[in-house]
N, C-alpha and C. Protein backbone atom coordinates (compact mmCIF):
# COMPACT_ATOMS: atom_id res chain seq x y z
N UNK A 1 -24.79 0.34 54.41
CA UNK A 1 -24.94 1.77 54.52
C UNK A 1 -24.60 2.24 55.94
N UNK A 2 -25.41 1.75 56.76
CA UNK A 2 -24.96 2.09 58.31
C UNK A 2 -23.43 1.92 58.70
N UNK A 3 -22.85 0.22 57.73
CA UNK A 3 -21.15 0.63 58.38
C UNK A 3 -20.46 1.73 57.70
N UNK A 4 -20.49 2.22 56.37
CA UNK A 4 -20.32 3.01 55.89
C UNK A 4 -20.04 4.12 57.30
N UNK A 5 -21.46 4.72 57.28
CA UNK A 5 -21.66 5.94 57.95
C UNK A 5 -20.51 5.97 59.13
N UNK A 6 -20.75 4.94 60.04
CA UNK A 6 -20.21 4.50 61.50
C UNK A 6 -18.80 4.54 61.03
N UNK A 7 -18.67 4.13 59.59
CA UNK A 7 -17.02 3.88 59.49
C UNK A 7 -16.29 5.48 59.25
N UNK A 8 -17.27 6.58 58.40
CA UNK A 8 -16.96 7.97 58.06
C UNK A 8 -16.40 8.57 59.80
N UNK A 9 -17.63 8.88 60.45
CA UNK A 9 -17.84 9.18 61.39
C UNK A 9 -16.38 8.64 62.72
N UNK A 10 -16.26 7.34 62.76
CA UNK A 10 -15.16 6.86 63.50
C UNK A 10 -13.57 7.59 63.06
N UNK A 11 -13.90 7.30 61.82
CA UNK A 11 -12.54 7.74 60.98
C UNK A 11 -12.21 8.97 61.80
N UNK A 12 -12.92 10.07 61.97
CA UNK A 12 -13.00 11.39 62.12
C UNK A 12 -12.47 11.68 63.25
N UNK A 13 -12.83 10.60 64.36
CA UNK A 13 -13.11 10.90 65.69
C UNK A 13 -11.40 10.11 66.14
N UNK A 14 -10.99 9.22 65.39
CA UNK A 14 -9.73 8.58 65.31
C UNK A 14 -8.84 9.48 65.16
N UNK A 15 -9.01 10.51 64.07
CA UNK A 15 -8.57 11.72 63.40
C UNK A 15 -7.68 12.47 64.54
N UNK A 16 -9.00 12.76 64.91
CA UNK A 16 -8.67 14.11 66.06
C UNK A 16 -8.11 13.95 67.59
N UNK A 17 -8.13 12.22 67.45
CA UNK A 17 -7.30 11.77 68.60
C UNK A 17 -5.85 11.53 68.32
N UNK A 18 -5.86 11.32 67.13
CA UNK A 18 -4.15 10.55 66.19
C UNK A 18 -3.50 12.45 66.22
N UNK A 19 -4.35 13.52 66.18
CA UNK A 19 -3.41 14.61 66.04
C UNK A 19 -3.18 15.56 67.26
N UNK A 20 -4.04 15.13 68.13
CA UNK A 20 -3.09 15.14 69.52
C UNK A 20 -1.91 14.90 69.90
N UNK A 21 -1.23 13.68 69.16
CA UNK A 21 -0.01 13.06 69.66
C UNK A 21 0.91 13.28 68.67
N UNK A 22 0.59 14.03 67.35
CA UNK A 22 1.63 13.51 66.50
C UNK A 22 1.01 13.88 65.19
N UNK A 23 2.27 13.82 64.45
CA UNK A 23 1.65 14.38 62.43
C UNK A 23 1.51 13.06 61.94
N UNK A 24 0.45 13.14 60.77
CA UNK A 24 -0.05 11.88 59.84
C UNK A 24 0.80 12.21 58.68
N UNK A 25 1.37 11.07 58.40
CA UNK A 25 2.01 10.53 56.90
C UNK A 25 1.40 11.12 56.19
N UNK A 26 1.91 11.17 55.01
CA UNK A 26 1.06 12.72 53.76
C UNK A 26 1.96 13.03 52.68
N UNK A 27 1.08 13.27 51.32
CA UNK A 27 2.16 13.76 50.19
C UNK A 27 2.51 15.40 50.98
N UNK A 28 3.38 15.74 50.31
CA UNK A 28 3.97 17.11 50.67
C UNK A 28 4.74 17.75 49.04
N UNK A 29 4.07 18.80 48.82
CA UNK A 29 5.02 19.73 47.51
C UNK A 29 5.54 19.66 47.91
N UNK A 30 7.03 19.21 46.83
CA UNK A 30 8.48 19.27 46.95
C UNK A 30 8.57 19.91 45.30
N UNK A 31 8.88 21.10 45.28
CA UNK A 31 8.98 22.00 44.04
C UNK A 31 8.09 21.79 43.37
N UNK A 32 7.84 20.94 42.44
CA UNK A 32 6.60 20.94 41.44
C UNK A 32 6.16 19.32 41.58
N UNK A 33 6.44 18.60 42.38
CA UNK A 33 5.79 17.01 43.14
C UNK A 33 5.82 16.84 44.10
N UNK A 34 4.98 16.30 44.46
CA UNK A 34 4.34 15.44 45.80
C UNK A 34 5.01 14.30 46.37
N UNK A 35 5.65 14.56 46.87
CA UNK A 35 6.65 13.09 47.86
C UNK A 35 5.93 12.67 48.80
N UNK A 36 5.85 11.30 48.75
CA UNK A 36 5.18 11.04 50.49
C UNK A 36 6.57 11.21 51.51
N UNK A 37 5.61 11.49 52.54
CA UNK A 37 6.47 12.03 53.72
C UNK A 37 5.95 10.88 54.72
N UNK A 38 6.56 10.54 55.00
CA UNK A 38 6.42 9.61 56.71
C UNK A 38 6.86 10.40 57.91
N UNK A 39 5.59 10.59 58.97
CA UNK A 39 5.89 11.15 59.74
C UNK A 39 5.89 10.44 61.03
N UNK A 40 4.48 10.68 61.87
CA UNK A 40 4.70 9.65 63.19
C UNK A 40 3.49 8.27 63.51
N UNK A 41 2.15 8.71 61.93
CA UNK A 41 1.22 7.84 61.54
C UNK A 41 0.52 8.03 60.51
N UNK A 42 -0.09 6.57 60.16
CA UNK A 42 -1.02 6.45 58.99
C UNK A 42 -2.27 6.37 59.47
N UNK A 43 -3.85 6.75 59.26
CA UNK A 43 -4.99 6.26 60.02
C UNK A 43 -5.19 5.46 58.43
N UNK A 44 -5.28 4.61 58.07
CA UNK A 44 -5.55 3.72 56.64
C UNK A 44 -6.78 4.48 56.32
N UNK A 45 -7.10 4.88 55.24
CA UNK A 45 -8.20 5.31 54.66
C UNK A 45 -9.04 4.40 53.55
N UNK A 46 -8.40 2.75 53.19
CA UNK A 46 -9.70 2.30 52.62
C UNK A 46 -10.48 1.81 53.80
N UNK A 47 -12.11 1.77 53.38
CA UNK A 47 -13.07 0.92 53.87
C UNK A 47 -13.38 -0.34 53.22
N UNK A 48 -12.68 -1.30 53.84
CA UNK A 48 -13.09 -2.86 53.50
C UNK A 48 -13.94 -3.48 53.66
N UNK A 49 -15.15 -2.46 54.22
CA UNK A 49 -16.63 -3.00 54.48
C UNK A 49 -16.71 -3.80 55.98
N UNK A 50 -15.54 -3.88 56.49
CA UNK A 50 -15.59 -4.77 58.10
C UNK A 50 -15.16 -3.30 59.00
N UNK A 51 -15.62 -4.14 60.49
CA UNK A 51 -15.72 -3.21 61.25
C UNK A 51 -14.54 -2.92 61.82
N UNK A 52 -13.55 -2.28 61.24
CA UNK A 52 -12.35 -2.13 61.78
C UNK A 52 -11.53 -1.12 61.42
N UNK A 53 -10.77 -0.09 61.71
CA UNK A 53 -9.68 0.91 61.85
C UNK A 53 -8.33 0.41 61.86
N UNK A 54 -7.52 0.85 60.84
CA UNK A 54 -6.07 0.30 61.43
C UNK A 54 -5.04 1.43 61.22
N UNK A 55 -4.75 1.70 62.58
CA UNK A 55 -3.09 2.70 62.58
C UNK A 55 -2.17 2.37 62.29
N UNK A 56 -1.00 2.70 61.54
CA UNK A 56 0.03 2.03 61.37
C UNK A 56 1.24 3.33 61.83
N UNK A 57 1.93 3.01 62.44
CA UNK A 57 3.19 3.36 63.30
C UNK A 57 4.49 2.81 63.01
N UNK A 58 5.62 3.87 62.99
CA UNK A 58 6.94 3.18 63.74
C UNK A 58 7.44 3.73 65.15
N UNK A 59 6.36 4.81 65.20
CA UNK A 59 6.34 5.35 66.90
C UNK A 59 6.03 5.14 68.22
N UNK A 60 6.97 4.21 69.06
CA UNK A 60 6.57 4.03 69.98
C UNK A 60 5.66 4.52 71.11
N UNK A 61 6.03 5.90 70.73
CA UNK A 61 5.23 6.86 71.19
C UNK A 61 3.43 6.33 71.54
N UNK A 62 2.94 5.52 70.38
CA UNK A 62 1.78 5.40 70.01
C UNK A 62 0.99 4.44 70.44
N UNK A 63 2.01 3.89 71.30
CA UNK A 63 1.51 2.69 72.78
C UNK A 63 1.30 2.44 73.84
N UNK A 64 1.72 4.15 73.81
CA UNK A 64 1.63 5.05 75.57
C UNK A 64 0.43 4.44 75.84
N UNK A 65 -0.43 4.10 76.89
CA UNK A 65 -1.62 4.05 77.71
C UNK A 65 -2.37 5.33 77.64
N UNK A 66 -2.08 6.59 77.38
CA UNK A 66 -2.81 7.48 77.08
C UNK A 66 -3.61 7.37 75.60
N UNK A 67 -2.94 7.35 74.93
CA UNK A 67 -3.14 6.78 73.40
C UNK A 67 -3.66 6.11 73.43
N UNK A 68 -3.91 5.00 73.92
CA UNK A 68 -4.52 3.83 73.69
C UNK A 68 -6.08 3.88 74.46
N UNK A 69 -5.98 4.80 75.68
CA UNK A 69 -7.47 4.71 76.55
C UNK A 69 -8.13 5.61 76.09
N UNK A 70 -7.35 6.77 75.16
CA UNK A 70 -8.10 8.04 73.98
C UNK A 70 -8.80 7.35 73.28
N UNK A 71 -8.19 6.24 72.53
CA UNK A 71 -9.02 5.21 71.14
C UNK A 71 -9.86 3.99 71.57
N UNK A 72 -9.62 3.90 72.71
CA UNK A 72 -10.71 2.63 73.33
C UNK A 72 -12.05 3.71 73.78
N UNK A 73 -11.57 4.68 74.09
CA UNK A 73 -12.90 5.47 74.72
C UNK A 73 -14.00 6.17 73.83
N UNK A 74 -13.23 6.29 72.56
CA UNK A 74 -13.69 6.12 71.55
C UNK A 74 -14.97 5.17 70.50
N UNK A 75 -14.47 3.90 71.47
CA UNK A 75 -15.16 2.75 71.03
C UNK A 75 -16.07 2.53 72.18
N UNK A 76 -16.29 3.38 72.87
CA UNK A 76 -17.91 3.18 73.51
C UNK A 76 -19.58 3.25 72.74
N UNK A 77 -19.04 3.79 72.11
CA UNK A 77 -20.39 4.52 70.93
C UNK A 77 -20.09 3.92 70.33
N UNK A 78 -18.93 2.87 69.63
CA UNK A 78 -19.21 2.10 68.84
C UNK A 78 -19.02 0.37 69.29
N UNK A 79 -19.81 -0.06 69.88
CA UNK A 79 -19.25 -1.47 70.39
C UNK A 79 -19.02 -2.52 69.64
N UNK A 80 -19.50 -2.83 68.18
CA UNK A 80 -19.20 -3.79 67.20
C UNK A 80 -17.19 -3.23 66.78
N UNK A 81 -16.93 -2.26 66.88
CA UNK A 81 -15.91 -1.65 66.06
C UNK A 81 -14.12 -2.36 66.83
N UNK A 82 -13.47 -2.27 66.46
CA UNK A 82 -12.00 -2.23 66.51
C UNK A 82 -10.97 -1.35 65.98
N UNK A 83 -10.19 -1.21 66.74
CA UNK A 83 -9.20 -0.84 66.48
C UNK A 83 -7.58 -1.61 66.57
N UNK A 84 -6.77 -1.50 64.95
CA UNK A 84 -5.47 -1.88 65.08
C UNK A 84 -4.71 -1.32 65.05
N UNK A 85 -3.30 -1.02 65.74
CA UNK A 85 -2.42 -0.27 66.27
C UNK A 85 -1.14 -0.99 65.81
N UNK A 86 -0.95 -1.29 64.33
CA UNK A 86 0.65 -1.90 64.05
C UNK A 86 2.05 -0.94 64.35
N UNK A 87 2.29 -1.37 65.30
CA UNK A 87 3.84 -1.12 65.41
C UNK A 87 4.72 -1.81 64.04
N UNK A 88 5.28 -0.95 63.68
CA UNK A 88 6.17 -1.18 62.68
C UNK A 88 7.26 -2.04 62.98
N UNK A 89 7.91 -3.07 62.20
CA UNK A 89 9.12 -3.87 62.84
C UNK A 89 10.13 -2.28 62.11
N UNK A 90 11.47 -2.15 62.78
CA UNK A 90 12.30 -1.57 62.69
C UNK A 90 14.04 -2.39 62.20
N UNK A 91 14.44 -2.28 61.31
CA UNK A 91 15.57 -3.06 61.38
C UNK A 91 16.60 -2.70 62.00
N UNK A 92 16.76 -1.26 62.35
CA UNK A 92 17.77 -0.29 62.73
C UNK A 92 17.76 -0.98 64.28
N UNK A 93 16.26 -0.82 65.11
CA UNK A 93 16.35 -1.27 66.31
C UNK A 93 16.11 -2.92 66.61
N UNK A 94 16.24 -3.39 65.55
CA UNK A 94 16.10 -5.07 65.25
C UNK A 94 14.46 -5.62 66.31
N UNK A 95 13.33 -4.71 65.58
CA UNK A 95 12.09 -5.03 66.57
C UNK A 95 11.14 -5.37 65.08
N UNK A 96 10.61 -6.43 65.51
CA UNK A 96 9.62 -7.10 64.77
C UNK A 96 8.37 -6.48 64.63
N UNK A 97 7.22 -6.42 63.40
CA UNK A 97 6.56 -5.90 63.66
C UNK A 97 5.63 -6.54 64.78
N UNK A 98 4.70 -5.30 65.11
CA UNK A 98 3.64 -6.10 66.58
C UNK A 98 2.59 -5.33 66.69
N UNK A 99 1.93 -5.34 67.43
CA UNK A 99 0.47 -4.44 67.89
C UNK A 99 -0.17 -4.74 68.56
N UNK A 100 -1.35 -3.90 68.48
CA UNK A 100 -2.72 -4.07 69.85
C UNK A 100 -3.79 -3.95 68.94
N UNK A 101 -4.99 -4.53 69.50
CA UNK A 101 -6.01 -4.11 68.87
C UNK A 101 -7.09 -4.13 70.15
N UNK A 102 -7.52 -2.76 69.86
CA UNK A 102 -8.39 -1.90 70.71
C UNK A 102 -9.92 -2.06 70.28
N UNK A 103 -10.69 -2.74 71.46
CA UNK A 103 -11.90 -2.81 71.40
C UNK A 103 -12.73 -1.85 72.86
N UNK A 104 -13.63 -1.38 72.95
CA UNK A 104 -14.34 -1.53 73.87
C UNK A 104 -14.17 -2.04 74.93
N UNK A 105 -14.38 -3.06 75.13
CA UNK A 105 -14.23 -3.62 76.49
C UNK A 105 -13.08 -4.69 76.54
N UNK A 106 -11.83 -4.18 75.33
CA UNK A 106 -10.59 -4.63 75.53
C UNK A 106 -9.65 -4.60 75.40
N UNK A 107 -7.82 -5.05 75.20
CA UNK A 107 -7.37 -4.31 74.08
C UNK A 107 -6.42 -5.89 73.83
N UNK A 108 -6.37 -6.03 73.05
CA UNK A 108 -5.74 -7.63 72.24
C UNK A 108 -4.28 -6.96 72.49
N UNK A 109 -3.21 -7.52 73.36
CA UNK A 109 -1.94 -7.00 73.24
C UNK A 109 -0.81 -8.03 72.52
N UNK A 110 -0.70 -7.55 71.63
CA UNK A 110 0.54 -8.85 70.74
C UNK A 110 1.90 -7.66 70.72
N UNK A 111 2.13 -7.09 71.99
CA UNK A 111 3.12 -6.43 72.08
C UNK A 111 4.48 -7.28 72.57
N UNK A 112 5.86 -7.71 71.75
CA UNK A 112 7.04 -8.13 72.06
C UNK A 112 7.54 -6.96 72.52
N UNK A 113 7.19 -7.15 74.26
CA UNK A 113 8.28 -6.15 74.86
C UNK A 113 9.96 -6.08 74.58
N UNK A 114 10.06 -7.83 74.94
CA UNK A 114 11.75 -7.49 74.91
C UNK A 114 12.59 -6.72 73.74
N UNK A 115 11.75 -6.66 72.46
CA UNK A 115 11.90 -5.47 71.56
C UNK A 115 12.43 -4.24 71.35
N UNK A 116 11.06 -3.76 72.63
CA UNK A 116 10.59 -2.34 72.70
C UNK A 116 11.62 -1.43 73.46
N UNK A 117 11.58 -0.11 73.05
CA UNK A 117 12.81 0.70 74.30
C UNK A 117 12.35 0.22 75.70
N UNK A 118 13.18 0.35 76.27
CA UNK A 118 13.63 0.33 77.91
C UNK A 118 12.29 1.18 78.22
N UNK A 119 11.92 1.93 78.23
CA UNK A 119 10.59 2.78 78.99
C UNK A 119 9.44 2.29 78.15
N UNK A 120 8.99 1.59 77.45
CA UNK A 120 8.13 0.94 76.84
C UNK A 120 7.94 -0.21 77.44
N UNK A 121 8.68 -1.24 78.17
CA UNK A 121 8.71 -2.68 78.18
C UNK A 121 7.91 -3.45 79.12
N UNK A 122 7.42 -1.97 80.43
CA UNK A 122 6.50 -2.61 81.24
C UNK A 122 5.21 -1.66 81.15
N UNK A 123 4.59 -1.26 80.16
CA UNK A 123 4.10 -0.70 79.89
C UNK A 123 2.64 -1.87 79.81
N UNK A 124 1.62 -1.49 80.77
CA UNK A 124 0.49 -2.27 80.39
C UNK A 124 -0.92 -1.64 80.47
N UNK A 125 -1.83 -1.77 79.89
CA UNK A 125 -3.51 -1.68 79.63
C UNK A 125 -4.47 -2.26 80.52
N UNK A 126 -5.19 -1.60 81.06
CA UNK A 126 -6.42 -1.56 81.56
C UNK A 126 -7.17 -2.87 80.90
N UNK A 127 -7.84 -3.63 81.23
CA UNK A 127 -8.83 -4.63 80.56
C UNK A 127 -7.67 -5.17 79.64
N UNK A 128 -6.30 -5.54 79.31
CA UNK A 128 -6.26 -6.02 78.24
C UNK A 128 -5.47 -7.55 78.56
N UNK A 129 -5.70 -8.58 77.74
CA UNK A 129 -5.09 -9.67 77.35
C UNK A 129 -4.12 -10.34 76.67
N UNK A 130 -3.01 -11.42 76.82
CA UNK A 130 -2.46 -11.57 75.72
C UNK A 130 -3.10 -11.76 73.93
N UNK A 131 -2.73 -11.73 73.20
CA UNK A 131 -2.76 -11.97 71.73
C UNK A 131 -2.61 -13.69 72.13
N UNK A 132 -3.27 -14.27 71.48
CA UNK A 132 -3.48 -16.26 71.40
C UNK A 132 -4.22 -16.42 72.76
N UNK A 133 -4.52 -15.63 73.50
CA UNK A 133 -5.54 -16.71 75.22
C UNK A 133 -6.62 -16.85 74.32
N UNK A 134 -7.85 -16.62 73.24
CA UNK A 134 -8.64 -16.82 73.14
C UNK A 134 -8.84 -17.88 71.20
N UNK A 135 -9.52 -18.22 71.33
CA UNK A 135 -9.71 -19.06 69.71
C UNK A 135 -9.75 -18.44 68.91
N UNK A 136 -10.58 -17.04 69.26
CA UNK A 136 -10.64 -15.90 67.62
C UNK A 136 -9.59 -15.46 67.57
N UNK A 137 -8.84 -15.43 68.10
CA UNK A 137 -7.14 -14.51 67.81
C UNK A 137 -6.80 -15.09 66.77
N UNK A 138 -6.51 -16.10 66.34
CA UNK A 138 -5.93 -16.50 64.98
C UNK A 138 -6.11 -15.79 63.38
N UNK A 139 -6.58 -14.93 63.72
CA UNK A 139 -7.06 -14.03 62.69
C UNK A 139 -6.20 -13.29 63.10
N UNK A 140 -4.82 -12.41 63.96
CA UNK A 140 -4.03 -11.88 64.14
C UNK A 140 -3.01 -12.17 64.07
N UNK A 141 -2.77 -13.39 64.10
CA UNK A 141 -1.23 -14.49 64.28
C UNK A 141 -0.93 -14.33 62.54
């Protein structure tokens, strides 16, 4: 019941930080049906009962350090919680998928710069670590 709540509540607060930067993926009337539209994100809306959030992106945009210290700051009030930030692989720009995952007092970076645009590539986080320095990472690999 309590993750429930914590999970409503986060959702919300994820919400209103994800539309600062950008429009959320969404059906849209198209004459008499609903097309999904892809725009610049998804905030996932099932609850899998674990403590976790996941964004899904093909916008680089969404790895800025602003973005990212909005959704970690976020996770002060919640310290069990996470956040995942999938970068989309792209075939057009031949980039694999990748991400971060944003905690509290961290942010898991499994970002392949050599990938990423040219103004993305030295792009780094406050408190954060590679993806594999620690044993629990394998749950990301």
């Amino acid at each position: 019941m309590e993750q429930a709540r914590e999970w409503d509540a986060l959702y919300e607060e994820i919400q209103a930080v994800l539309r600062s930067f950008g429009k959320e993926d969404g059906a849209e009337l198209q004459g008499e049906s609903y097309v999904y539209v892809s725009r610049d994100y998804l905030l996932v809306s099932d609850n899998w009962g674990g403590y976790r959030h996941r964004i899904e992106t093909s916008n680089p945009e969404f790895i800025r350090p602003a973005v990212i210290a909005s959704l970690r700051k976020l996770l002060i009030r919640y310290p069990n919680w996470e956040i995942v930030l999938a970068l989309g692989g792209s075939e057009k720009e031949k980039r694999p998928s990748m991400g971060l995952v944003i905690r509290d007092d961290e942010v898991i970076d499994a970002l392949e710069r050599e990938y990423l645009p040219k103004q993305f590539q030295s792009i780094e986080y406050e408190g954060s670590r590679p993806l594999g320095s620690r044993f629990g990472d394998i749950m990301y690999s």
